[in-house]
Protein backbone atom coordinates (compact mmCIF):
# COMPACT_ATOMS: atom_id res chain seq x y z
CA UNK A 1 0.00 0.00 0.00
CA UNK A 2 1.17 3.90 0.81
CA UNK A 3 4.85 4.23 1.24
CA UNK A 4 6.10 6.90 2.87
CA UNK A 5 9.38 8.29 3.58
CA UNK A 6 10.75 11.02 5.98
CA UNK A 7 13.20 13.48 4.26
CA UNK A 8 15.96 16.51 4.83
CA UNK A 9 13.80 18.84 3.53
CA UNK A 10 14.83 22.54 2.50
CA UNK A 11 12.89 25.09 4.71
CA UNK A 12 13.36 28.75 4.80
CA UNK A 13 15.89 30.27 8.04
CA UNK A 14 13.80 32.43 10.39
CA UNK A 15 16.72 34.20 10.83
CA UNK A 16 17.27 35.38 7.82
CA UNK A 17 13.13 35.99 6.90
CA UNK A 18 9.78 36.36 8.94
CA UNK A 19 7.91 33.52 8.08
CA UNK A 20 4.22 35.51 7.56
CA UNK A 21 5.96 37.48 5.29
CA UNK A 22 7.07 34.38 2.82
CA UNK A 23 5.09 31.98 2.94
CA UNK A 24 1.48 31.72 0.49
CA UNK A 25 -1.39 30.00 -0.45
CA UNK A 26 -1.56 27.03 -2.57
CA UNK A 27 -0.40 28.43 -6.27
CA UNK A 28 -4.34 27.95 -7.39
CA UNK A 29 -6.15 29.76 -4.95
CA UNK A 30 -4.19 32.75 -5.67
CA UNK A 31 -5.38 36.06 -7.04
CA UNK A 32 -3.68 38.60 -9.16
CA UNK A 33 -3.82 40.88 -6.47
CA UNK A 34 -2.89 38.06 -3.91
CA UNK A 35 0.08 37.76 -6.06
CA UNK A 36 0.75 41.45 -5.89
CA UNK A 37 0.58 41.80 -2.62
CA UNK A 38 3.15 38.13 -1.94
CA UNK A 39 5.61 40.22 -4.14
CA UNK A 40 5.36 43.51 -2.29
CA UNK A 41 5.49 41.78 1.32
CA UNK A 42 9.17 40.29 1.00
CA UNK A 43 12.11 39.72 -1.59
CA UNK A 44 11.92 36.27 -0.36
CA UNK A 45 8.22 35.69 -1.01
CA UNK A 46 7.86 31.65 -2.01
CA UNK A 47 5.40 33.77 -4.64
CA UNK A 48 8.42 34.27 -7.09
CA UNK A 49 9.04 30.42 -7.41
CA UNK A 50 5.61 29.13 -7.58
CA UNK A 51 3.73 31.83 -9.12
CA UNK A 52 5.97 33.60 -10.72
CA UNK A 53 4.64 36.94 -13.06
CA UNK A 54 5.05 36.68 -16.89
CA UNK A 55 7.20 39.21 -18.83
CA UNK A 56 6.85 41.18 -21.82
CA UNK A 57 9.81 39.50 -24.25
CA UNK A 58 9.33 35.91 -22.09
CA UNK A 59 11.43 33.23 -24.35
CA UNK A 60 12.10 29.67 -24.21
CA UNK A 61 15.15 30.73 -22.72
CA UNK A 62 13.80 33.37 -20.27
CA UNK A 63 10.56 32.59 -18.62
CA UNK A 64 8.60 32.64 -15.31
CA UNK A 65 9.77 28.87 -15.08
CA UNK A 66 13.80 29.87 -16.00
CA UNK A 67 13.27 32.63 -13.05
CA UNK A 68 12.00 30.53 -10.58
CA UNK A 69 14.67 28.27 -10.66
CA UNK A 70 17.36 31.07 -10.65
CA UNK A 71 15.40 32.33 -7.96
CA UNK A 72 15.26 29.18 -5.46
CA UNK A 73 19.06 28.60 -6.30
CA UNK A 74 19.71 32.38 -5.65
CA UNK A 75 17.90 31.56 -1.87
CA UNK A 76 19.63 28.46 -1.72
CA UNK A 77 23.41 29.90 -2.27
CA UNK A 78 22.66 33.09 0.11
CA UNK A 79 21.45 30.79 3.28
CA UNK A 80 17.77 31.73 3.14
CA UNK A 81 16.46 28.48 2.39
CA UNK A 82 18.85 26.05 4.17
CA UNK A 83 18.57 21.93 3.75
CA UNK A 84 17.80 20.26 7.13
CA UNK A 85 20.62 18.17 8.79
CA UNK A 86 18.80 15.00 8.96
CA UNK A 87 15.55 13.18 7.89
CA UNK A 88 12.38 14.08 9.23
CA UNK A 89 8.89 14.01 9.54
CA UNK A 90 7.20 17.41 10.08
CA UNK A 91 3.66 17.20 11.98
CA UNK A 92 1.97 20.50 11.13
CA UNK A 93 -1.66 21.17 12.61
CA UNK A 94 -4.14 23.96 11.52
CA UNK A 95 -6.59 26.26 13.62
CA UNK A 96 -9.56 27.97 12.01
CA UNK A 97 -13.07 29.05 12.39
CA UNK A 98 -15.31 27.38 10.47
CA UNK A 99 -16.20 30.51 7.59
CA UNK A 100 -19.22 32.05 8.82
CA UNK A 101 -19.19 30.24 11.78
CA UNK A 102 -18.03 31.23 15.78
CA UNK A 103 -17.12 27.40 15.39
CA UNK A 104 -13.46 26.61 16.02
CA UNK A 105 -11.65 23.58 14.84
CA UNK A 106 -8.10 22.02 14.86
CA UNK A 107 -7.27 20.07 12.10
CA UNK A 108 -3.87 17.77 12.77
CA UNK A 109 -1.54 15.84 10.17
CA UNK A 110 1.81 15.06 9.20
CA UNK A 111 4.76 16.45 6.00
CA UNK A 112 6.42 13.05 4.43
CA UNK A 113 6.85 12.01 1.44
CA UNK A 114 5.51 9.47 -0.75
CA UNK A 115 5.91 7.19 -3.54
CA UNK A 116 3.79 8.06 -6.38
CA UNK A 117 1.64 5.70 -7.98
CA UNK A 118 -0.84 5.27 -10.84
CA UNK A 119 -4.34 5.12 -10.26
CA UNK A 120 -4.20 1.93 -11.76
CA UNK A 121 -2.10 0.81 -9.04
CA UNK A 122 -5.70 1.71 -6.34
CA UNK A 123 -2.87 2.67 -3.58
CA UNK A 124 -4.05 6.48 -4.09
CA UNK A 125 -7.39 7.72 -5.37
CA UNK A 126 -9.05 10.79 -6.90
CA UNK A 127 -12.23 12.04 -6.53
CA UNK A 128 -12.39 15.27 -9.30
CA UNK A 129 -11.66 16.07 -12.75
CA UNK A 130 -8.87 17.94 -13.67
CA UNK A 131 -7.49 21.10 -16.28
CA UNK A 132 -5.24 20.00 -18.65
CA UNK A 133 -3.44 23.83 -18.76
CA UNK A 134 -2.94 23.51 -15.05
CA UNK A 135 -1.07 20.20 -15.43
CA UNK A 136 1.32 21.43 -18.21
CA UNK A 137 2.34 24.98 -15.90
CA UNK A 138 2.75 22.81 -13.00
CA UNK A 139 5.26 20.28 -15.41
CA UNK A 140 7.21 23.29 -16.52
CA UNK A 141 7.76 24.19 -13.40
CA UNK A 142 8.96 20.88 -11.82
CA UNK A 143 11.30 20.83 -14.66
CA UNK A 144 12.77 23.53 -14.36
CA UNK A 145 12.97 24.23 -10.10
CA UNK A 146 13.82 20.39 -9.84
CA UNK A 147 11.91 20.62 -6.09
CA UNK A 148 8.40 20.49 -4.99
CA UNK A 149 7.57 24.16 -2.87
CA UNK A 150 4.08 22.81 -2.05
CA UNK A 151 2.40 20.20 -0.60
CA UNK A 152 -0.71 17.70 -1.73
CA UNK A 153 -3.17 17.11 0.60
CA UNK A 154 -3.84 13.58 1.10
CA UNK A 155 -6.59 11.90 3.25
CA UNK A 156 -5.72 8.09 5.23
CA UNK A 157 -8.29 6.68 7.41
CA UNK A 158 -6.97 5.18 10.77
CA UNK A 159 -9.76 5.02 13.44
CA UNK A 160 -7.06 3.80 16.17
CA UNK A 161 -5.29 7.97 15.55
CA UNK A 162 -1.55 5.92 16.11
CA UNK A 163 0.26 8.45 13.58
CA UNK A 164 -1.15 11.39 15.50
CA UNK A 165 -0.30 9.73 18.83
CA UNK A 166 2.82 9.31 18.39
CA UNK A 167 3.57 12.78 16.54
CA UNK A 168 1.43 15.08 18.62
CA UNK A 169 1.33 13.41 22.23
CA UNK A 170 4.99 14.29 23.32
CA UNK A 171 3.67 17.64 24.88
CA UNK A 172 6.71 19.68 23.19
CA UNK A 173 5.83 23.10 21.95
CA UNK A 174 6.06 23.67 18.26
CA UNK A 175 9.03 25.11 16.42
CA UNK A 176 6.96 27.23 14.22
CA UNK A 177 3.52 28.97 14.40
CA UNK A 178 2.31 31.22 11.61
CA UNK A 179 -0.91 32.97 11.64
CA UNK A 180 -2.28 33.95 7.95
CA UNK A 181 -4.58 36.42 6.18
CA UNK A 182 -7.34 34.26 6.88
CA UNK A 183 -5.97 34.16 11.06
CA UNK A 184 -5.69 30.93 10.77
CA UNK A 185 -2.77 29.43 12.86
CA UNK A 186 -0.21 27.28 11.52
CA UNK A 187 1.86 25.39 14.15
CA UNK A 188 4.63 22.42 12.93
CA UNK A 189 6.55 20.38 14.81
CA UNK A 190 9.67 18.41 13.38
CA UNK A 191 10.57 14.77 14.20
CA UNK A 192 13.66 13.43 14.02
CA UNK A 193 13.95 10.47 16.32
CA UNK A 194 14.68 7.66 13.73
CA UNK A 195 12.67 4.88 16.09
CA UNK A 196 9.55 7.26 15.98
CA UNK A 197 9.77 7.94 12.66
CA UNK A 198 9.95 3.97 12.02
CA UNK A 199 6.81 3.74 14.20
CA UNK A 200 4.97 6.20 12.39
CA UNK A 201 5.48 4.86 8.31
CA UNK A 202 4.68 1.49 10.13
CA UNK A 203 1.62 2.89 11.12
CA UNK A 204 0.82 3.88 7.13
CA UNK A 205 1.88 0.86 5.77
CA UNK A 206 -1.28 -0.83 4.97
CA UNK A 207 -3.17 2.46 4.21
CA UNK A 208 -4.63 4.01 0.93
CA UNK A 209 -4.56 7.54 0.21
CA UNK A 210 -7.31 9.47 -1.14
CA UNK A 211 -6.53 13.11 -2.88
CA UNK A 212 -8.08 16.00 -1.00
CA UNK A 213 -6.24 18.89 -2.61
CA UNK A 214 -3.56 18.64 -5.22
CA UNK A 215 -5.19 16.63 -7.89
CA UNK A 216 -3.43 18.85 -10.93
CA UNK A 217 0.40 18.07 -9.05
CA UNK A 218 -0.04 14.62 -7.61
CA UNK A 219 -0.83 13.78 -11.67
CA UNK A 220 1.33 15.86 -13.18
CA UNK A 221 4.06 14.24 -10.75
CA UNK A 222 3.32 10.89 -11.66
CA UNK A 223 3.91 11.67 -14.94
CA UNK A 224 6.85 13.06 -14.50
CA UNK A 225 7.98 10.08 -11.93
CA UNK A 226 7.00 8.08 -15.06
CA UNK A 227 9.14 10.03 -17.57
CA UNK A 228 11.74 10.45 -15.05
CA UNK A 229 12.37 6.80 -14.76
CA UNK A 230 12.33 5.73 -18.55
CA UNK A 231 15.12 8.36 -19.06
CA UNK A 232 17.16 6.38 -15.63
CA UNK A 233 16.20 2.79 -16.80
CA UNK A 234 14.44 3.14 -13.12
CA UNK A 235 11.89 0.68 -12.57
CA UNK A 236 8.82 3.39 -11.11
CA UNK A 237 7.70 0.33 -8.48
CA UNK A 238 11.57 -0.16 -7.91
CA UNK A 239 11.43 -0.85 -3.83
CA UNK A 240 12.77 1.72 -1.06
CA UNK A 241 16.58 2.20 -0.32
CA UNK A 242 17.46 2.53 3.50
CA UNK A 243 19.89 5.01 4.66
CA UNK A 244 22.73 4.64 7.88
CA UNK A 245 19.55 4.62 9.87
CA UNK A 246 17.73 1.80 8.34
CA UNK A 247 14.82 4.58 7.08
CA UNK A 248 13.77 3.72 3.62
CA UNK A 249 14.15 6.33 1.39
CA UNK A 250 12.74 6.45 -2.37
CA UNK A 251 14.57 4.59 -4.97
CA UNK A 252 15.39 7.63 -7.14
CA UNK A 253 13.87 10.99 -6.16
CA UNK A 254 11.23 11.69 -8.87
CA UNK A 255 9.44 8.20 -7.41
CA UNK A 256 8.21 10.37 -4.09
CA UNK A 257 6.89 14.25 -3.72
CA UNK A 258 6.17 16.22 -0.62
CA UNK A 259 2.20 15.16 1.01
CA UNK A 260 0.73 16.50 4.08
CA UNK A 261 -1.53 13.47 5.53
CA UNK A 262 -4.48 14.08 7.23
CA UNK A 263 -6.77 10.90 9.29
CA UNK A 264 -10.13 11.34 7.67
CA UNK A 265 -11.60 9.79 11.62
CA UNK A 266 -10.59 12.41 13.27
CA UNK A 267 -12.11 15.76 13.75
CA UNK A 268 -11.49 18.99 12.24
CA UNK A 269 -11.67 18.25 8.50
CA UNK A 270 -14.26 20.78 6.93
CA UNK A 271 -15.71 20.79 3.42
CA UNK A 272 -16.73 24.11 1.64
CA UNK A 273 -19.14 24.32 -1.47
CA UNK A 274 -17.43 25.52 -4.74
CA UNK A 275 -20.10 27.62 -6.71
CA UNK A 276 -20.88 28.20 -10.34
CA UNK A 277 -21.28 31.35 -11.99
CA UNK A 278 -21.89 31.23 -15.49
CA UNK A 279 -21.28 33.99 -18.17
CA UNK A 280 -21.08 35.17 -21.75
CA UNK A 281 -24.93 33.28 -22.49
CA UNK A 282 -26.14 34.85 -25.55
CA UNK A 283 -29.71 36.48 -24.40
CA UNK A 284 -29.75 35.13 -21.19
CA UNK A 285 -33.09 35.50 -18.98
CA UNK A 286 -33.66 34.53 -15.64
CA UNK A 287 -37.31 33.65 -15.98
CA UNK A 288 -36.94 32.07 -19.37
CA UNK A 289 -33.96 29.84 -17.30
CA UNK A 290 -36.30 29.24 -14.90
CA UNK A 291 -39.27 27.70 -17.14
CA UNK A 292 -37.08 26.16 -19.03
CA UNK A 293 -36.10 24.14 -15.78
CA UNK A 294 -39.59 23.12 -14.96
CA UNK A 295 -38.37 20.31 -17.63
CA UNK A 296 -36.00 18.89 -14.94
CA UNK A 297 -37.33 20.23 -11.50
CA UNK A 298 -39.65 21.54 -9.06
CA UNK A 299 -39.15 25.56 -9.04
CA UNK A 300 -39.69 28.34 -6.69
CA UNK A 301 -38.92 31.72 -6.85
CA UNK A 302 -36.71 33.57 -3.87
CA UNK A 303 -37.71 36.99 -2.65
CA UNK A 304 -35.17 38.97 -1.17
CA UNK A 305 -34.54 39.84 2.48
CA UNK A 306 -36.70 43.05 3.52
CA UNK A 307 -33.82 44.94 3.38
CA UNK A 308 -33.73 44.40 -0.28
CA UNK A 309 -30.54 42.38 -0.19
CA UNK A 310 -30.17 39.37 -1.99
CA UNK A 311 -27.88 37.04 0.42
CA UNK A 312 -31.72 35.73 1.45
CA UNK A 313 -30.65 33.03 -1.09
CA UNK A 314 -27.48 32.08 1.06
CA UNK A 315 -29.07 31.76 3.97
CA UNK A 316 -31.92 29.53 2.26
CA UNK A 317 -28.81 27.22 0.99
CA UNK A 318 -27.35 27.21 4.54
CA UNK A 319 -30.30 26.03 5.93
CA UNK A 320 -30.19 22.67 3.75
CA UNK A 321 -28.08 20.10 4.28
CA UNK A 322 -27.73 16.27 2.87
CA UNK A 323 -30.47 14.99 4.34
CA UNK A 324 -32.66 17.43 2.18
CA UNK A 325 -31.31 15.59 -1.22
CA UNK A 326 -30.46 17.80 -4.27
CA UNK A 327 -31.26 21.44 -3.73
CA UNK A 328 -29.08 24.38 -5.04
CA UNK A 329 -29.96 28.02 -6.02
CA UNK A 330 -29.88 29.67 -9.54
CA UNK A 331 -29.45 33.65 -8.58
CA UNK A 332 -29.89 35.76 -11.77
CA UNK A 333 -30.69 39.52 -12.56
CA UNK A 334 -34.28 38.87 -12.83
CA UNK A 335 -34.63 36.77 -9.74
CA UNK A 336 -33.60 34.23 -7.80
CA UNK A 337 -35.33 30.53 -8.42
CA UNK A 338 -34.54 27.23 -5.71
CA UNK A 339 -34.84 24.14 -7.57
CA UNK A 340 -35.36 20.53 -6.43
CA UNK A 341 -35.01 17.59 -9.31
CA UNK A 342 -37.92 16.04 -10.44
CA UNK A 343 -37.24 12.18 -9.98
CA UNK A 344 -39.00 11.05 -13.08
CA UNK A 345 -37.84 13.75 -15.08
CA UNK A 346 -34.05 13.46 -14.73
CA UNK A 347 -34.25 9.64 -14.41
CA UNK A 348 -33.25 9.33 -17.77
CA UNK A 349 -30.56 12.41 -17.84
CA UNK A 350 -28.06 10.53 -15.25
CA UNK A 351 -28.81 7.06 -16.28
CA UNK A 352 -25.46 6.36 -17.49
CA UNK A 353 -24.32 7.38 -13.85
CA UNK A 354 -24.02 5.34 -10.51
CA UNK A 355 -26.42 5.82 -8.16
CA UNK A 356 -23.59 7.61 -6.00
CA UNK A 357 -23.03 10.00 -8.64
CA UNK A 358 -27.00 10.78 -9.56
CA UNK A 359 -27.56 12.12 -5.84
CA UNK A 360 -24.30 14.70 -6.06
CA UNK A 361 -25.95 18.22 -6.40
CA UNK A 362 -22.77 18.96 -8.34
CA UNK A 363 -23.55 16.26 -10.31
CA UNK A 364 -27.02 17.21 -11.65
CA UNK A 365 -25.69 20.78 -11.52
CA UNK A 366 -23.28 19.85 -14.83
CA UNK A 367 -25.02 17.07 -16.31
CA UNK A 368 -28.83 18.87 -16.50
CA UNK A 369 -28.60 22.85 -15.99
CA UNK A 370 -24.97 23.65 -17.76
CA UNK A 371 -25.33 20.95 -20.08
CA UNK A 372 -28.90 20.16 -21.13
CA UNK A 373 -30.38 23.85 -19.93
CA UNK A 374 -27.56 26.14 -20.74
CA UNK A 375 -25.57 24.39 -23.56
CA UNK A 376 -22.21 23.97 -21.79
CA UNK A 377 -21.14 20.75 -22.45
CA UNK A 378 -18.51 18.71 -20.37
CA UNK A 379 -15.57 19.95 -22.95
CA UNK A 380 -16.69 23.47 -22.79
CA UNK A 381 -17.20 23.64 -18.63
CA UNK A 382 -13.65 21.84 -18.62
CA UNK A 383 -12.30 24.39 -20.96
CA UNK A 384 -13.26 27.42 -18.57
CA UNK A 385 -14.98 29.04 -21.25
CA UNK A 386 -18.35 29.84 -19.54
CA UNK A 387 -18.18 28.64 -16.35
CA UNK A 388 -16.03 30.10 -13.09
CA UNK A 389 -15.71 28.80 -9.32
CA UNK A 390 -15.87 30.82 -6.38
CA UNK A 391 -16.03 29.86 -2.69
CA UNK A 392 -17.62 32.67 -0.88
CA UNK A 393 -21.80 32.83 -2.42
CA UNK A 394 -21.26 36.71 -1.60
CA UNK A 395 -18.69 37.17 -4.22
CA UNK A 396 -21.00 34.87 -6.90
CA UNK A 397 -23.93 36.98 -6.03
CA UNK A 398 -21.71 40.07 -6.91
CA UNK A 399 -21.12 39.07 -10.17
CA UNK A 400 -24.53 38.72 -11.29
CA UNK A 401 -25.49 42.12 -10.02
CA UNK A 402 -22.34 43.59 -11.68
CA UNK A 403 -23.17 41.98 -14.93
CA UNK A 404 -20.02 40.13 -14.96
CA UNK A 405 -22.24 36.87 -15.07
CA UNK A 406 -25.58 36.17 -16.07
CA UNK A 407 -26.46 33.41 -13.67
CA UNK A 408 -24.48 32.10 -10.30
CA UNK A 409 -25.72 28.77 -8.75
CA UNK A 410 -25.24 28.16 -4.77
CA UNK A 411 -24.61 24.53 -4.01
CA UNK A 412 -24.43 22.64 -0.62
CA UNK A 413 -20.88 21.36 -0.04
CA UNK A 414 -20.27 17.56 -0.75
CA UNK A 415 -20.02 15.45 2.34
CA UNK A 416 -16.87 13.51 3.42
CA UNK A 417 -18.60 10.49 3.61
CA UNK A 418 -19.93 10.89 -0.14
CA UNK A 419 -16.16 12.10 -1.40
CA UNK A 420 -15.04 8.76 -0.11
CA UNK A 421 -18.01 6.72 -1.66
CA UNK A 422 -17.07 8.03 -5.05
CA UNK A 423 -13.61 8.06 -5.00
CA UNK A 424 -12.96 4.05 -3.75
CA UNK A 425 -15.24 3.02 -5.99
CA UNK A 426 -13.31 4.20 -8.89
CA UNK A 427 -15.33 7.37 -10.05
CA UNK A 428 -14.83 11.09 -10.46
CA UNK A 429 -16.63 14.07 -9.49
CA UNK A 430 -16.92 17.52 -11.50
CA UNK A 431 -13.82 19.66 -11.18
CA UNK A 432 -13.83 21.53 -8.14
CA UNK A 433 -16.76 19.86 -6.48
CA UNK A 434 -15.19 20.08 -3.08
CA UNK A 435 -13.04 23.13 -1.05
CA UNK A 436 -10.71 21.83 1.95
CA UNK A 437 -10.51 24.41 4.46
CA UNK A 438 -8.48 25.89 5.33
CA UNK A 439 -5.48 25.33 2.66
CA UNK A 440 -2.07 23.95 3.41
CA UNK A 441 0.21 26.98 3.49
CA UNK A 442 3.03 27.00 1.09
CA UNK A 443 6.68 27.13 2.37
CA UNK A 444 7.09 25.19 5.22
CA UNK A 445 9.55 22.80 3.88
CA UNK A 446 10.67 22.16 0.15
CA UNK A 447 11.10 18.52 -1.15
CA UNK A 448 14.58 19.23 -3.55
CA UNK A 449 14.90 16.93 -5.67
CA UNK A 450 19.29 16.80 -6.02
């Protein structure tokens, strides 16, 4: 099953930096003026490798992929990044209040690496479609920095918590706590001990691995792994080395990359909706959409709040939950609609589909309203042409009423327990059907590939 491996990883001196002022998001929930503002807040932003800007007169031989790797060398030779002394395993816990919620949670895991594997091979599993153009940036970059700046998110289930004991029960304070623009706090902790670090891979050795965040780098790596090893005459299942103390350690270093893992049984993993917003519909109508939709499902039009704000749609879809089946919100200029599927009617829509997959609101979301009501097929959706994703139902709702959208649809987020239905039993959700919060911050340790 999973192998994992600890590692000397490459981590930035908090001597020589303050760690808020480096460190980022994950490179794909970052905005242009995100981006901006990582560049203004430090020379040594992790920003300039990962996400770098484009130039006017960028060449094959001077890029945003050539700079980053000048870049992290540049670090490298002046002593702000600095390679560990000896393997490790780094655990790294996260806490947040729940968005919109006084709710606090603490969310607990642990930085290795490990071997990467074809789905084929059903040691790791997916659970969403992914953008070609995302893959090929990401390639370009791994080719060019040789080292993986950010980690993959990867869910293990363990109901016996015997990584977590043994990593987070030792009552020693962290050696690094980081509180973000979001305030949430970032503590890690580094393990050395080599018996404890035995105790812990033992603990993941008969696990599988299912893909939380990351899906665009955990393939693109594999391929690369893949590539990698036909240019080495590597075999890519080629078993572990061990070093002087008796850790194993991957068989070339393309076969791992740099995962934070996170025990799906224990608390503090939360789930956000990813909404829709669709533009650039040639004569688009809210109340044509909306009888048009009687086809597939039971309709009813929203009336705002009597303040004569909209968000009375939000807190309708905050009200649902799972147990309340299929239900999402269609929020247009014209007015906003709550629709329900009609059984009968879309029986025939999603019969190619598992049963799973039929009772995913993100599911009938793509298959009936973008592809049957709007025209966006799965090519076009997957393209980005029409269709954008945006976390907070505020900022969808926006866009409508600024006319940079004709139509935004609120959806309930997708449970854990459904994520894990679909993804063991071989099957893929809609791109961006699920939002991990909060996000694994970028910069805490670097997997260098020399």
């Amino acid at each position: 099953m999973a192998r994992l491996y600890p590692f000397r990883a490459l981590r930035y001196d908090p001597a020589r930096v303050s760690m808020t002022d480096v460190v980022t998001q994950p490179y794909d929930k970052i905005s242009p003026e995100m981006q901006e503002r990582y560049y203004q807040a430090s020379p040594y932003n992790l920003i300039r490798v990962i996400l770098g800007k484009h130039l006017p007169g960028d060449n094959d031989a001077a890029n945003v992929y050539t700079r980053a790797a000048a870049t992290l060398n540049d670090w490298r030779s002046e002593g702000i990044l600095k390679e560990e002394s000896e393997p490790a395993l780094y655990g790294y816990s996260q806490t947040y209040k729940v968005p919109g919620t006084e709710e606090v949670r603490e969310r607990r895991g642990f930085i290795a690496l490990a071997q990467l594997s074809d789905y084929a091979d059903h040691v790791v599993y997916r659970h969403e479609q992914t953008f070609p153009k995302h893959k090929s940036d990401r390639l370009a970059l791994f080719k060019a920095t040789r080292a993986y700046c950010e980690q993959i998110y990867m869910l293990y289930s363990d109901p016996t918590f015997s990584a977590e004991t043994i990593i987070f029960e030792s009552g020693k304070a962290p050696e690094l706590e980081i509180t973000d623009e979001y305030d949430v706090v970032h503590r890690v902790w580094k393990l050395t001990d080599p018996a404890l670090i035995a105790k812990v891979l033992a603990t993941m050795d008969d696990k599988w691995l299912l893909i939380a965040d990351g899906h665009h780098r955990y393939e693109t790596s594999t391929a690369y792994m893949f590539e990698r090893a036909a240019e080495l005459g590597a075999d890519p299942k080629a078993a572990p080395k061990t070093d002087a103390n008796g850790l194993p350690q991957p068989a070339f270093p393309e076969q791992a990359m740099m995962m934070t893992f996170v025990n799906m049984d224990a608390p503090g993993i939360t789930i956000l909706p990813t909404h829709r917003v669709a533009f650039g519909l040639p004569h688009f109508n809210g109340h044509d959409f909306a009888t048009s939709a009687e086809q597939y499902f039971t309709v009813e039009e929203l009336h705002p709040n009597t303040d004569g704000k909209l968000p009375g749609a939000v807190s309708l879809l905050k009200s649902l939950n799972a147990t309340d089946g299929v239900a999402f919100v269609a929020a247009t200029r014209d007015g906003d609609f709550l629709l329900k599927p009609k059984p009968e009617a879309i029986a025939p829509v999603l019969a190619h589909l598992s049963p799973r997959q039929q009772k995913l609101d993100v599911t009938q979301l793509h298959k009936i309203v973008l592809d049957k009501l709007l025209g966006l097929n799965e090519e076009t959706v997957r393209a980005g042409s029409n269709v954008r994703y945006l976390r907070e139902a505020a900022d969808a709702l926006q866009q409508v009423g600024s006319g940079n959208a004709d139509v935004a649809f609120l959806i309930k987020p997708v449970t854990l327990e459904q994520m894990k239905d679909i993804s063991l039993n071989l099957e893929v959700m809609p791109q961006k059907s699920t939002d991990f919060y909060p996000k694994l911050l970028s910069g805490l340790a670097m997997y260098t590939l020399d």
